[in-house]
C-alpha atoms as a PDB file:
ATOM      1  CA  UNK A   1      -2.640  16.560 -13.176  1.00  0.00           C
ATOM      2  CA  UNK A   2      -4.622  14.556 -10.539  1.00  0.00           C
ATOM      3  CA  UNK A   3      -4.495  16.733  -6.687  1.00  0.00           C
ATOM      4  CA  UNK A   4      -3.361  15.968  -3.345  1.00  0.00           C
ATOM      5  CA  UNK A   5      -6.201  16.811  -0.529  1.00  0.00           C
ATOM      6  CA  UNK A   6      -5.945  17.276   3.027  1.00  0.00           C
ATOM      7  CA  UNK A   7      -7.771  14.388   4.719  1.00  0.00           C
ATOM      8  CA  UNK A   8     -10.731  14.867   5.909  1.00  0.00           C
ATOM      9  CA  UNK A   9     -10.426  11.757   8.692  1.00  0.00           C
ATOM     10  CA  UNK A  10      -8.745  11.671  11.917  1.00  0.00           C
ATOM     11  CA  UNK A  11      -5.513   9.641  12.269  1.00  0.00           C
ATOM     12  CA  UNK A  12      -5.493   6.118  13.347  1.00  0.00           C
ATOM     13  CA  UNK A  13      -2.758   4.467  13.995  1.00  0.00           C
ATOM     14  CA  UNK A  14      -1.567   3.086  10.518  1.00  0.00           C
ATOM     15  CA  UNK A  15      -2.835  -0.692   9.662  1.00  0.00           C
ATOM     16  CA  UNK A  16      -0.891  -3.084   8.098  1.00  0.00           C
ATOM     17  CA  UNK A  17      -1.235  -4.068   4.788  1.00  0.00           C
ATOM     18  CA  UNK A  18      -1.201  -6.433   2.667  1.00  0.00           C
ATOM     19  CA  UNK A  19      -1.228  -7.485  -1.001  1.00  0.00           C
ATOM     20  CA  UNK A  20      -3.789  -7.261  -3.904  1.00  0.00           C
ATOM     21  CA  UNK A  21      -7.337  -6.620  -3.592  1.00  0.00           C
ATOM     22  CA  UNK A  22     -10.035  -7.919  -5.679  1.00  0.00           C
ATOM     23  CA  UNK A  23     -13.366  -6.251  -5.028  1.00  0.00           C
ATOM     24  CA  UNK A  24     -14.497  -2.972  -4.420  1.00  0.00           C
ATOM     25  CA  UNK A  25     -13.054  -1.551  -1.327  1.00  0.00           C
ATOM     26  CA  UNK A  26     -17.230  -0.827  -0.304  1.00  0.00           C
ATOM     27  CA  UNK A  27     -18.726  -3.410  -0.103  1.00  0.00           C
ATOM     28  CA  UNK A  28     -21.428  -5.284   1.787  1.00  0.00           C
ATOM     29  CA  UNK A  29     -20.899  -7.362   5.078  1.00  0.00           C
ATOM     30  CA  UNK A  30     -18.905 -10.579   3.145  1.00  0.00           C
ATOM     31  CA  UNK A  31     -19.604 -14.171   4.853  1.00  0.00           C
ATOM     32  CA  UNK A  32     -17.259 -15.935   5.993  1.00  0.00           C
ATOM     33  CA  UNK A  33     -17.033 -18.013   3.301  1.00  0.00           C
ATOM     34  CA  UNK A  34     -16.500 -15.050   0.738  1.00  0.00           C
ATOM     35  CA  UNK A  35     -14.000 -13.606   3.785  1.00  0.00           C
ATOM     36  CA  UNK A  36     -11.964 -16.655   3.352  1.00  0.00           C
ATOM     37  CA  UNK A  37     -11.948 -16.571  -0.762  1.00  0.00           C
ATOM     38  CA  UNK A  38     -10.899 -12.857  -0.679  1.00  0.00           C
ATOM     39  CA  UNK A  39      -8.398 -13.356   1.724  1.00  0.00           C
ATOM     40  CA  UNK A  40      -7.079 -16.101   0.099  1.00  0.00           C
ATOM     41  CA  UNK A  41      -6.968 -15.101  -3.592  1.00  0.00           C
ATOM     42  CA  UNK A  42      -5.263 -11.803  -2.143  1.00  0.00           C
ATOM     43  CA  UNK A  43      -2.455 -13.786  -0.230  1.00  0.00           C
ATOM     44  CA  UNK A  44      -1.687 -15.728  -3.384  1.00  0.00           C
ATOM     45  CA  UNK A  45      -1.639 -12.579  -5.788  1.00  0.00           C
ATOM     46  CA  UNK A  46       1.158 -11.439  -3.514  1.00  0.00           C
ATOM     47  CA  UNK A  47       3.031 -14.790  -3.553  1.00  0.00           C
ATOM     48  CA  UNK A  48       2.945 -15.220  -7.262  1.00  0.00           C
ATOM     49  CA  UNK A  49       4.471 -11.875  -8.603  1.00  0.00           C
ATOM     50  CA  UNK A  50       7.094 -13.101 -11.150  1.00  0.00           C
ATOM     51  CA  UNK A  51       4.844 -11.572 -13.674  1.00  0.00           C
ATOM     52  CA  UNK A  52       4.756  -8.002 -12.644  1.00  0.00           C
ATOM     53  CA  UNK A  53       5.920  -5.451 -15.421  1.00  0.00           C
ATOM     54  CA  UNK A  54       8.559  -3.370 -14.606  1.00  0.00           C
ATOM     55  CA  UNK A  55       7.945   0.336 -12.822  1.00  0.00           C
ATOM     56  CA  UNK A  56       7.409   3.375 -15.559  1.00  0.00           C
ATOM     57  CA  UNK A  57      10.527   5.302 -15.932  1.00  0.00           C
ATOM     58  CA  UNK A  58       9.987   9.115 -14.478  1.00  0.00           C
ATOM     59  CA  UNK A  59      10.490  12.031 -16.125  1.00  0.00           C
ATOM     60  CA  UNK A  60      12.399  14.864 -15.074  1.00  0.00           C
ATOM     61  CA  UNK A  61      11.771  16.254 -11.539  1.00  0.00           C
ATOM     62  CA  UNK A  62      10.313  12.301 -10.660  1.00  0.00           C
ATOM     63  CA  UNK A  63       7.351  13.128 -12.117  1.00  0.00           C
ATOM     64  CA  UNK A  64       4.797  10.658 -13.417  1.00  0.00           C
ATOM     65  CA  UNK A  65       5.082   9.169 -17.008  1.00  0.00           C
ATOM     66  CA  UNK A  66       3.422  10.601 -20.025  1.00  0.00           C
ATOM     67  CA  UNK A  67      -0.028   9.059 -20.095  1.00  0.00           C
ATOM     68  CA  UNK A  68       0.273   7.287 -16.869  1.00  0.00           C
ATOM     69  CA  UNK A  69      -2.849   7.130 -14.719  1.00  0.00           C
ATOM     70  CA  UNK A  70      -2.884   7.051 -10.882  1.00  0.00           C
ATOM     71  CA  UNK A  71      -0.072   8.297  -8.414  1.00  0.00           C
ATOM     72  CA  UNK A  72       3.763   8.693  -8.303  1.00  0.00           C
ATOM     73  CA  UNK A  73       6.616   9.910  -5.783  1.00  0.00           C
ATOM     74  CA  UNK A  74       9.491   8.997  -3.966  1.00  0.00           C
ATOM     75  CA  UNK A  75      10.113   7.376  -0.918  1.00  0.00           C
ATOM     76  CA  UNK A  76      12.952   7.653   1.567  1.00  0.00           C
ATOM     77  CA  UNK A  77      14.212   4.874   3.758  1.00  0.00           C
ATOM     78  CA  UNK A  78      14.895   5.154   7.048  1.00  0.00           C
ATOM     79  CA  UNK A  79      16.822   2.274   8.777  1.00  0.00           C
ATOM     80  CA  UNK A  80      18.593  -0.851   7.365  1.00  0.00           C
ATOM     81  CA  UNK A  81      16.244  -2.932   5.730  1.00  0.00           C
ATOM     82  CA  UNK A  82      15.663  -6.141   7.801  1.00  0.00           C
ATOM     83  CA  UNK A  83      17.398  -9.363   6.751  1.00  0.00           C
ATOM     84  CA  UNK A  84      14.387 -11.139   6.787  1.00  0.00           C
ATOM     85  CA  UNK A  85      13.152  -8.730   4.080  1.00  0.00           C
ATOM     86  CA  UNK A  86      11.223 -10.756   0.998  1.00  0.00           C
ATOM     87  CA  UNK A  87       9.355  -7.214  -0.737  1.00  0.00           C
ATOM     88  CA  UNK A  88       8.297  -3.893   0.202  1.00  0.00           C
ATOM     89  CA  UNK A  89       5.391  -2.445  -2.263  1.00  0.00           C
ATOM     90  CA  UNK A  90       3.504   0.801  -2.102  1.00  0.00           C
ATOM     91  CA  UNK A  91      -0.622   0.404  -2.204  1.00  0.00           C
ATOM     92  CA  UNK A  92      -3.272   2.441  -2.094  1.00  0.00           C
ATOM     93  CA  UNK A  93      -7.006   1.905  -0.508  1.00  0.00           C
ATOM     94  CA  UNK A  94     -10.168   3.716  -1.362  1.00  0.00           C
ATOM     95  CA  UNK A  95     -11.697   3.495   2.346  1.00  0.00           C
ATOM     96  CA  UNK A  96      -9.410   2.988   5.392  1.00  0.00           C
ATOM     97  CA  UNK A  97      -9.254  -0.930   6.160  1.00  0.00           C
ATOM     98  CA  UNK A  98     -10.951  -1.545   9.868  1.00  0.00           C
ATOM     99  CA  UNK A  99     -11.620  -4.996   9.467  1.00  0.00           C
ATOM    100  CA  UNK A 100      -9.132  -8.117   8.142  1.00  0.00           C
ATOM    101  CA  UNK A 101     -11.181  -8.417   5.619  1.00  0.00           C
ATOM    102  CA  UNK A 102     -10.994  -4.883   4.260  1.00  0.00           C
ATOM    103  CA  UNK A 103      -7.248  -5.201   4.887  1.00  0.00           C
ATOM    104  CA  UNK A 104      -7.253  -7.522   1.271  1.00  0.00           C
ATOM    105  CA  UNK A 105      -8.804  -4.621  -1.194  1.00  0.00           C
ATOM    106  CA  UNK A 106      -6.366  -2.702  -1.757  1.00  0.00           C
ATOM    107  CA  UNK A 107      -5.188  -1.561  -5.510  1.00  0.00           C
ATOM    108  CA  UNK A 108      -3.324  -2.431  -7.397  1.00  0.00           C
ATOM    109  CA  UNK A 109      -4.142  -6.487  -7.215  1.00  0.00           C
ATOM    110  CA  UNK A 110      -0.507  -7.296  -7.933  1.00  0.00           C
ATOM    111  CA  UNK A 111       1.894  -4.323  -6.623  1.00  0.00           C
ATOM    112  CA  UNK A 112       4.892  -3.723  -7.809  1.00  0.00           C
ATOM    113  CA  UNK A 113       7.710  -4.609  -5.364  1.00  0.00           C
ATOM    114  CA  UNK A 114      10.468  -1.592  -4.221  1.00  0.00           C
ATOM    115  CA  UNK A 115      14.056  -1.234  -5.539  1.00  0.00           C
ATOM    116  CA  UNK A 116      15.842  -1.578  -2.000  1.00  0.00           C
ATOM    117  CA  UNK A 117      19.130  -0.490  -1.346  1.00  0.00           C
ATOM    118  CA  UNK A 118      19.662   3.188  -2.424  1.00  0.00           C
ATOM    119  CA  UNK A 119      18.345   5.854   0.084  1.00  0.00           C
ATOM    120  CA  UNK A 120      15.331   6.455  -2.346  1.00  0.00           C
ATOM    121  CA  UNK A 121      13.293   5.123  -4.688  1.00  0.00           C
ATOM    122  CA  UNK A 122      10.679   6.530  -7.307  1.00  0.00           C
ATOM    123  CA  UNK A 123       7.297   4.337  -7.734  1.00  0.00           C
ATOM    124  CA  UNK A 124       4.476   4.517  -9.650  1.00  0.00           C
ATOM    125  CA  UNK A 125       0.902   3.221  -8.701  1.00  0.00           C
ATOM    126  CA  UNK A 126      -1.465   2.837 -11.341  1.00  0.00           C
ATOM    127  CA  UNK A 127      -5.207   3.475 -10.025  1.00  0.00           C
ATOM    128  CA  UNK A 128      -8.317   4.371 -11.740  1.00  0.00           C
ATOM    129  CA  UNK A 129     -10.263   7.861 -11.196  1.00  0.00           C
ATOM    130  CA  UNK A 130     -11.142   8.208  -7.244  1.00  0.00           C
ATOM    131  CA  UNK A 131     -10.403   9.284  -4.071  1.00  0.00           C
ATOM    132  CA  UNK A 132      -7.957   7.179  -2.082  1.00  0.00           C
ATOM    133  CA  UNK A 133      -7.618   7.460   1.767  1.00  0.00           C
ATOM    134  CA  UNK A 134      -4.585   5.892   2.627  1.00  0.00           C
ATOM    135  CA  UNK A 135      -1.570   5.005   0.340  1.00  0.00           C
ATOM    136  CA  UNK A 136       0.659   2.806   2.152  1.00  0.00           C
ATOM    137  CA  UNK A 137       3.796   1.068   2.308  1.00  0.00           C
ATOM    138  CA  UNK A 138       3.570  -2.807   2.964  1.00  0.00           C
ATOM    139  CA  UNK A 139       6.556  -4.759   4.404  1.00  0.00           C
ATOM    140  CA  UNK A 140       6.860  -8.528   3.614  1.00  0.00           C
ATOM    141  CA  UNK A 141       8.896 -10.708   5.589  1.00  0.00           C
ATOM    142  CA  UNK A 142      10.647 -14.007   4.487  1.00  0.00           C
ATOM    143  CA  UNK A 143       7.844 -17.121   5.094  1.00  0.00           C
ATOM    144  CA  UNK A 144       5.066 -18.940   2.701  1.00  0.00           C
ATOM    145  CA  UNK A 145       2.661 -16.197   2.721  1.00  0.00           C
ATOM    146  CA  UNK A 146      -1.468 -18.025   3.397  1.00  0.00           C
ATOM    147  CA  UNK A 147      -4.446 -16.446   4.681  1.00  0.00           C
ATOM    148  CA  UNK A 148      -2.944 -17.427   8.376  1.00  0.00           C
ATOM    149  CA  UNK A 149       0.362 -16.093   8.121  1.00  0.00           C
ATOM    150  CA  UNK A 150      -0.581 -12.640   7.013  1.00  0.00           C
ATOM    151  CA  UNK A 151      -1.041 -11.292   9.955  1.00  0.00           C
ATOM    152  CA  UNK A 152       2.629 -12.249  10.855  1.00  0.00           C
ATOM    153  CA  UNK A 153       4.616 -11.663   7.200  1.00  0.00           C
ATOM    154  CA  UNK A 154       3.120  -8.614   6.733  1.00  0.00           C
ATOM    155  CA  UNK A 155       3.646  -5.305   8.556  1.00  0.00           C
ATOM    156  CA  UNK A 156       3.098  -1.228   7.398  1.00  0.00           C
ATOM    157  CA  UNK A 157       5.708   0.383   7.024  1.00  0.00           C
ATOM    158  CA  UNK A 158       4.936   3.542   6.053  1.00  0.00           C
ATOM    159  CA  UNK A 159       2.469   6.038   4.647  1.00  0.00           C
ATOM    160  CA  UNK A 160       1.655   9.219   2.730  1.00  0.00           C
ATOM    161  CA  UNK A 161       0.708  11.842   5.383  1.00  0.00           C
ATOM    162  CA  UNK A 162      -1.269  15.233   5.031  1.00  0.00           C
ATOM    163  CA  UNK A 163       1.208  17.688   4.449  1.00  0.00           C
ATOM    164  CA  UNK A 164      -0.811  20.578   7.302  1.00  0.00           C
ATOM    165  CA  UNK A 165      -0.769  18.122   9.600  1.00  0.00           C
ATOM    166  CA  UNK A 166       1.628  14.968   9.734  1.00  0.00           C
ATOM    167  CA  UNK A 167      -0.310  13.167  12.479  1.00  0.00           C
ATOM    168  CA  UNK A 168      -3.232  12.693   9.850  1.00  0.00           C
ATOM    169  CA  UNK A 169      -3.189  10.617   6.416  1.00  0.00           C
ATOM    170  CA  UNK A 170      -3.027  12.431   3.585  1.00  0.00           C
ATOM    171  CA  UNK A 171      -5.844  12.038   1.297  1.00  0.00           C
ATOM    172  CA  UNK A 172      -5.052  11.649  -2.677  1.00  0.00           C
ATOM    173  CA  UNK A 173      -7.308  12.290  -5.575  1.00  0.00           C
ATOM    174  CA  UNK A 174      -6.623  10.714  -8.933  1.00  0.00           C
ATOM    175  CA  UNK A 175      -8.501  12.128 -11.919  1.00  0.00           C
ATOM    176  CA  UNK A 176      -8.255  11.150 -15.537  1.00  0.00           C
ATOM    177  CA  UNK A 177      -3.810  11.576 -14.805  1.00  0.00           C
ATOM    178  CA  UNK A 178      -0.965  11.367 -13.116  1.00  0.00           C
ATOM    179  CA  UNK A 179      -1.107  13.023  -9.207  1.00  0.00           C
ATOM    180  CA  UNK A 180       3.047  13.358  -8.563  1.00  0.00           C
ATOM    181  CA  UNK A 181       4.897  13.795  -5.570  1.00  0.00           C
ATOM    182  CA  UNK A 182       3.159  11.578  -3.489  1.00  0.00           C
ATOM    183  CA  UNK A 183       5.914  11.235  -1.378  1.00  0.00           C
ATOM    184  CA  UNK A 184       6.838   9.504   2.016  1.00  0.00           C
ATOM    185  CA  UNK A 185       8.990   8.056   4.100  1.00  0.00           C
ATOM    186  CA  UNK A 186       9.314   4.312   4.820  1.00  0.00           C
ATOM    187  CA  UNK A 187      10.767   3.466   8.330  1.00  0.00           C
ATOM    188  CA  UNK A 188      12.418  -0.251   8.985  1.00  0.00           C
ATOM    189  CA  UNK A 189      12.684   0.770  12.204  1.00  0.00           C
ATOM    190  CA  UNK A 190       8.939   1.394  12.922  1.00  0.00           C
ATOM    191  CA  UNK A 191       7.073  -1.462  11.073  1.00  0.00           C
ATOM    192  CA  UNK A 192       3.271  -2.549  12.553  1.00  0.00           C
ATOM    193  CA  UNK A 193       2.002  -5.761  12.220  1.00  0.00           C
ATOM    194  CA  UNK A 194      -1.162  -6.487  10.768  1.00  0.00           C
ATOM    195  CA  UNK A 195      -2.294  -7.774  14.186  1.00  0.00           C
ATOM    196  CA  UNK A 196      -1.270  -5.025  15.905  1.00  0.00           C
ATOM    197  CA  UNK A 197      -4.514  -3.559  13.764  1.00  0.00           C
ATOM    198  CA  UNK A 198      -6.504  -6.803  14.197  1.00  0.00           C
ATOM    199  CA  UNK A 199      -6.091  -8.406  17.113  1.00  0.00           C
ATOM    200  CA  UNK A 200      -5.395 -10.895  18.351  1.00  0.00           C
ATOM    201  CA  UNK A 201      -1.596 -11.525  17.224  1.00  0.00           C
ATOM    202  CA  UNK A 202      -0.748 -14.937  16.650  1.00  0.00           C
END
């Protein structure tokens, strides 16, 4: 089974995400331009999600599927979930987003949205092998999701922490398997904007 690690990076305060990514999460400095395409092709992977395949069913104890690759758990929700909800998803990132345009590589490029409702639910993630720094939850509100609205629609909500120390992320390592109880809590009542990240807010 893949491992959990203690993070070797000091807190910040969570960023908001967003939907799929397309390129490597290192990359060099993009242009504009290419800031605008990723951006773009990112916001309209998350609009356009009729197509996603339904979550792997988990085995006993809410572990991860036979044969599955990336990471699994279960998250708890705390608060009623807004009226203005549209999705929640969970995502992961290889390297900690501190730019918009780092915001837009996450994996995987089309997430697969949350059962709401219950007081739990179990989700899957698939990744490839590598080290991820910050597995998030990512809160979309009701609107026509562009490359300008982001910042607005879409809000963290949530995250997997480091289990010797709660204030920090928790670091996750996926390696050739499933890495299980990945687990969090997702809080309606605490949600950050993306702007709140990368300022200014609209």
């Amino acid at each position: 089974m893949g491992m959990v690690a203690p993070t070797l990076f000091a807190v910040e305060t969570a960023v908001k995400l967003t939907r799929p990514a397309r390129g490597p999460i290192i990359a060099p400095m993009p242009s504009r331009r290419s800031c605008v395409a990723l951006v773009a092709g990112a916001v309209a992977a998350l609009a356009c999600n009729d197509g996603l395949q339904p979550t792997p069913a988990a085995t006993a104890g809410n572990t991860c599927p036979a044969g599955f690759k990336g990471i699994c758990g279960s998250v708890s929700f705390r608060g009623a979930v807004p009226d203005s909800t549209q999705a929640v998803f969970v995502v992961a990132f290889a390297t900690f987003p501190r730019t918009l345009s780092e915001l837009f590589t996450f994996q995987p490029a089309l997430p697969t949205p949350l059962a709401l409702g219950n007081a739990s639910d179990f989700y899957t993630v698939p990744l490839p092998d590598g080290r991820y720094e910050w597995v998030v939850a990512v809160w979309q509100k009701v609107g026509t999701l562009t490359p300008q609205t982001a910042p607005t629609l879409l809000a963290e909500t949530g995250f997997f922490r480091d289990s010797s120390d709660t204030t920090k992320r928790g670091v996750v390592v996926v390696n050739g398997t499933g890495t299980d109880h990945v687990d969090f809590v997702i809080d309606f009542t605490n949600r950050h904007a993306i702007c709140t990240y990368f300022p200014p807010c609209p």
